[in-house]
N, C-alpha and C. Protein backbone atom coordinates (compact mmCIF):
# COMPACT_ATOMS: atom_id res chain seq x y z
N UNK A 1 136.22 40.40 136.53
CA UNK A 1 135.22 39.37 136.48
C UNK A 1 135.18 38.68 137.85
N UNK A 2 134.26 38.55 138.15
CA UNK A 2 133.90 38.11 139.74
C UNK A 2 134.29 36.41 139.61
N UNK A 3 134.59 35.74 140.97
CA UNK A 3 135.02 34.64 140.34
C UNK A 3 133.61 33.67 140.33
N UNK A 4 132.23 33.90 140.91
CA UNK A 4 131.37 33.19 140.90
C UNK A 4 130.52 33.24 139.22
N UNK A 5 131.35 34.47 138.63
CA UNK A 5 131.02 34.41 136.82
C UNK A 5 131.42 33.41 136.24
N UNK A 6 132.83 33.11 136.32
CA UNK A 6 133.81 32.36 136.36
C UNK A 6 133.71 31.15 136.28
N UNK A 7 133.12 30.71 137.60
CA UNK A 7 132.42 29.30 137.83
C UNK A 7 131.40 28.86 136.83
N UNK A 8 130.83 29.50 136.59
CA UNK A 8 129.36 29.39 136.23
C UNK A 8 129.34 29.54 134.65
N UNK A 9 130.32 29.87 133.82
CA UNK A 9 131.03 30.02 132.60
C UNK A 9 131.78 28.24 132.41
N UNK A 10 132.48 28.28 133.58
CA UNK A 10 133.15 26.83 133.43
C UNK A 10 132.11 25.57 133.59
N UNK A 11 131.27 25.75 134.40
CA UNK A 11 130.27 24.88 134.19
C UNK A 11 129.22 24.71 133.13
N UNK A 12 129.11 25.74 132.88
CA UNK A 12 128.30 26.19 130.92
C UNK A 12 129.25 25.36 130.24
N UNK A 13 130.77 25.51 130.05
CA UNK A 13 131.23 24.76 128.99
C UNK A 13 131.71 23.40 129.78
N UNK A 14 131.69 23.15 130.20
CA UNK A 14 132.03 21.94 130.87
C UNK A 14 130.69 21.06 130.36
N UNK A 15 129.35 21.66 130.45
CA UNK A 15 128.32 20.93 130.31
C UNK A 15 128.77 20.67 128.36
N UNK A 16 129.12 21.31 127.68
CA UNK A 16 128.77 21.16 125.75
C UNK A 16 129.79 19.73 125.83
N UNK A 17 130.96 19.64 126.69
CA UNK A 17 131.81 18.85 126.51
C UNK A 17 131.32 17.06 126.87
N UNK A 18 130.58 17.43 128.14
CA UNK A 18 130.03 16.05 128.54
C UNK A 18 128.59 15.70 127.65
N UNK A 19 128.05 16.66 126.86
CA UNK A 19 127.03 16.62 126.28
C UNK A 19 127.64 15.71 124.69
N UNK A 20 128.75 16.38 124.41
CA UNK A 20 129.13 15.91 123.02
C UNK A 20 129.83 14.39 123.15
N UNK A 21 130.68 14.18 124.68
CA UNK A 21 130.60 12.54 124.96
C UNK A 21 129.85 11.84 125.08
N UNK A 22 128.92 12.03 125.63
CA UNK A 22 127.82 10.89 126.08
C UNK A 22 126.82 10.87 125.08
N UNK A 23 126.61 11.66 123.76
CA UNK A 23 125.93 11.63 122.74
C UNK A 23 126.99 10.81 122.06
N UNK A 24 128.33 10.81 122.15
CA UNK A 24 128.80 9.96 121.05
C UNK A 24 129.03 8.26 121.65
N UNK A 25 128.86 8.17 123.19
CA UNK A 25 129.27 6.90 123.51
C UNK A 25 127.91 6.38 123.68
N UNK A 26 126.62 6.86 123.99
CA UNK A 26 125.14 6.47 123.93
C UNK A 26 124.64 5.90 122.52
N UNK A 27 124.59 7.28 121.99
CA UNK A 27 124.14 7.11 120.65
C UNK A 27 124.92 6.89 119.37
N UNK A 28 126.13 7.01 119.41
CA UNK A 28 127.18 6.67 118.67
C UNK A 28 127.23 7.91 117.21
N UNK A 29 126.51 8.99 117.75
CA UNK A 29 126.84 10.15 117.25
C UNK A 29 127.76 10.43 116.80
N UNK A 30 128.52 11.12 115.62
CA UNK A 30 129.49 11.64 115.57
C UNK A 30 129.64 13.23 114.84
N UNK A 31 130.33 13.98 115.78
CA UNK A 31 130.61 15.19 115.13
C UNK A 31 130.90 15.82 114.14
N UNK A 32 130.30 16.34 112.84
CA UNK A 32 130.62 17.19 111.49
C UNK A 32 131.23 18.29 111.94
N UNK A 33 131.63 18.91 110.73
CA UNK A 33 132.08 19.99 110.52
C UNK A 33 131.17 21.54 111.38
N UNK A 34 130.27 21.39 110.96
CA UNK A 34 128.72 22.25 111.81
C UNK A 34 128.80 21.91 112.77
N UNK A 35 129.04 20.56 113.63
CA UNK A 35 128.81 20.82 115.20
C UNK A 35 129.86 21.53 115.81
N UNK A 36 131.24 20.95 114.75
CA UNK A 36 132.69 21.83 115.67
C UNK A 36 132.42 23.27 115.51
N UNK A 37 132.22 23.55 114.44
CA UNK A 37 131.75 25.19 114.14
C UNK A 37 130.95 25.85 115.35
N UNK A 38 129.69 25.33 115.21
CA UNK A 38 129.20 25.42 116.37
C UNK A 38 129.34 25.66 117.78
N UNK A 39 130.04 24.78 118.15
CA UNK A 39 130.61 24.30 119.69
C UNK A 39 131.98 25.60 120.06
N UNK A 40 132.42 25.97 118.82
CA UNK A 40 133.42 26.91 118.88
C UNK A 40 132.81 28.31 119.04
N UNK A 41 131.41 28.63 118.38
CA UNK A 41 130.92 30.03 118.51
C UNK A 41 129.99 29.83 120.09
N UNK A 42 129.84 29.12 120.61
CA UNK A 42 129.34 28.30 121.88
C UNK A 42 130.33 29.37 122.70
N UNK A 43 131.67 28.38 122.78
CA UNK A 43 132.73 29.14 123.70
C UNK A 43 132.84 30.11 123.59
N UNK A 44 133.47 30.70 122.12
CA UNK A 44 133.57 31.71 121.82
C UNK A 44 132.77 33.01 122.71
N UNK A 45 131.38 32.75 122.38
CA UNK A 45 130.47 33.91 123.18
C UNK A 45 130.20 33.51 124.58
N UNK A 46 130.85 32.87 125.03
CA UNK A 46 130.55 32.12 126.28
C UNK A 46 131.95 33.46 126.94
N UNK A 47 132.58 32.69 126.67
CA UNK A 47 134.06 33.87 127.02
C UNK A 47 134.02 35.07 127.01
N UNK A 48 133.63 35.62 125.28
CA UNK A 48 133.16 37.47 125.48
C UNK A 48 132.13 37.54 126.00
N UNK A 49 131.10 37.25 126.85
CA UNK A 49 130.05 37.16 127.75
C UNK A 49 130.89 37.24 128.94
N UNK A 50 131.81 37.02 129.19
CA UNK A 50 132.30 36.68 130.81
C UNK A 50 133.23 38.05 131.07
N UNK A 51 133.77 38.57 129.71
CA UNK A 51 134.44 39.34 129.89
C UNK A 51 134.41 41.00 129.99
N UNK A 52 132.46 40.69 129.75
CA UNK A 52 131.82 42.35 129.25
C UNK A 52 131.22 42.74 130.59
N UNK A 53 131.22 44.03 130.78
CA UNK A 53 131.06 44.45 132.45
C UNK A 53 129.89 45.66 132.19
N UNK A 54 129.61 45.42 132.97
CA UNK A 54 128.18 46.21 133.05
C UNK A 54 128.55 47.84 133.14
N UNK A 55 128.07 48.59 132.69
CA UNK A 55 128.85 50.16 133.10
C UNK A 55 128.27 50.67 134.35
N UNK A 56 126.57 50.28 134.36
CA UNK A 56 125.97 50.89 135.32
C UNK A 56 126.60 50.49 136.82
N UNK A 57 127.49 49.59 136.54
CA UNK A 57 128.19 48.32 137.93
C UNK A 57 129.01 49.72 138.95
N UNK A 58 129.95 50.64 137.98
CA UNK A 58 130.67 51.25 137.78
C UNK A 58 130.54 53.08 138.71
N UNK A 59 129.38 53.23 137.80
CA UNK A 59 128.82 54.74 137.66
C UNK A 59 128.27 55.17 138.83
N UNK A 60 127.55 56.53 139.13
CA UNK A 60 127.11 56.78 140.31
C UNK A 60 125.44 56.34 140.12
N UNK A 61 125.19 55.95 139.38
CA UNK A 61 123.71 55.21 139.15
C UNK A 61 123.45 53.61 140.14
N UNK A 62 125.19 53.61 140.08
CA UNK A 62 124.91 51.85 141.37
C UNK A 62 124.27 52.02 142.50
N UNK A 63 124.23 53.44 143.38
CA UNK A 63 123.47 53.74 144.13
C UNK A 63 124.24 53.73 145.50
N UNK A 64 125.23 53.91 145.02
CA UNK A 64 126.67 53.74 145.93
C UNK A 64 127.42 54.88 146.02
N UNK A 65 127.71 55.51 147.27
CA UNK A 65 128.55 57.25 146.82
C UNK A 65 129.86 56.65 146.57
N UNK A 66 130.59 57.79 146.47
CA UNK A 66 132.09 57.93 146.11
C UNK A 66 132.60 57.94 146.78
N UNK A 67 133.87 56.99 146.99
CA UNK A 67 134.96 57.08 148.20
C UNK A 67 133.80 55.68 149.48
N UNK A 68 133.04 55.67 149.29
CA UNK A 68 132.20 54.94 150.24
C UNK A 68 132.62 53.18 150.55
């Protein structure tokens, strides 16, 4: 995983976290059962998203020879 994926994964969840504070100190929101659920399949696919690699990245279809 490249580390600019990386970044950009941490800033995705970094954003649900400041989103779920400032909804609860603004609006005095508070989190159910469904939002944690939620917020967990959030990361969840946030992570196996970061971790799945393209094949074509790989193959001689990148457009890149061998040994090159």
């Amino acid at each position: 995983m490249a580390p600019a994926s990386v970044a950009v994964i941490a800033l995705f969840l970094f954003e649900l976290v400041v989103a779920a504070i400032s909804s609860w100190w603004l609006a005095g929101e508070v989190m159910g059962l469904k939002e944690w659920i939620g917020g967990a399949m959030i990361i969840a696919a946030s992570l196996f998203s970061g971790h799945l690699e393209s094949p074509a990245a790989d193959g001689p279809e990148s457009g890149t020879a061998p040994g090159a």
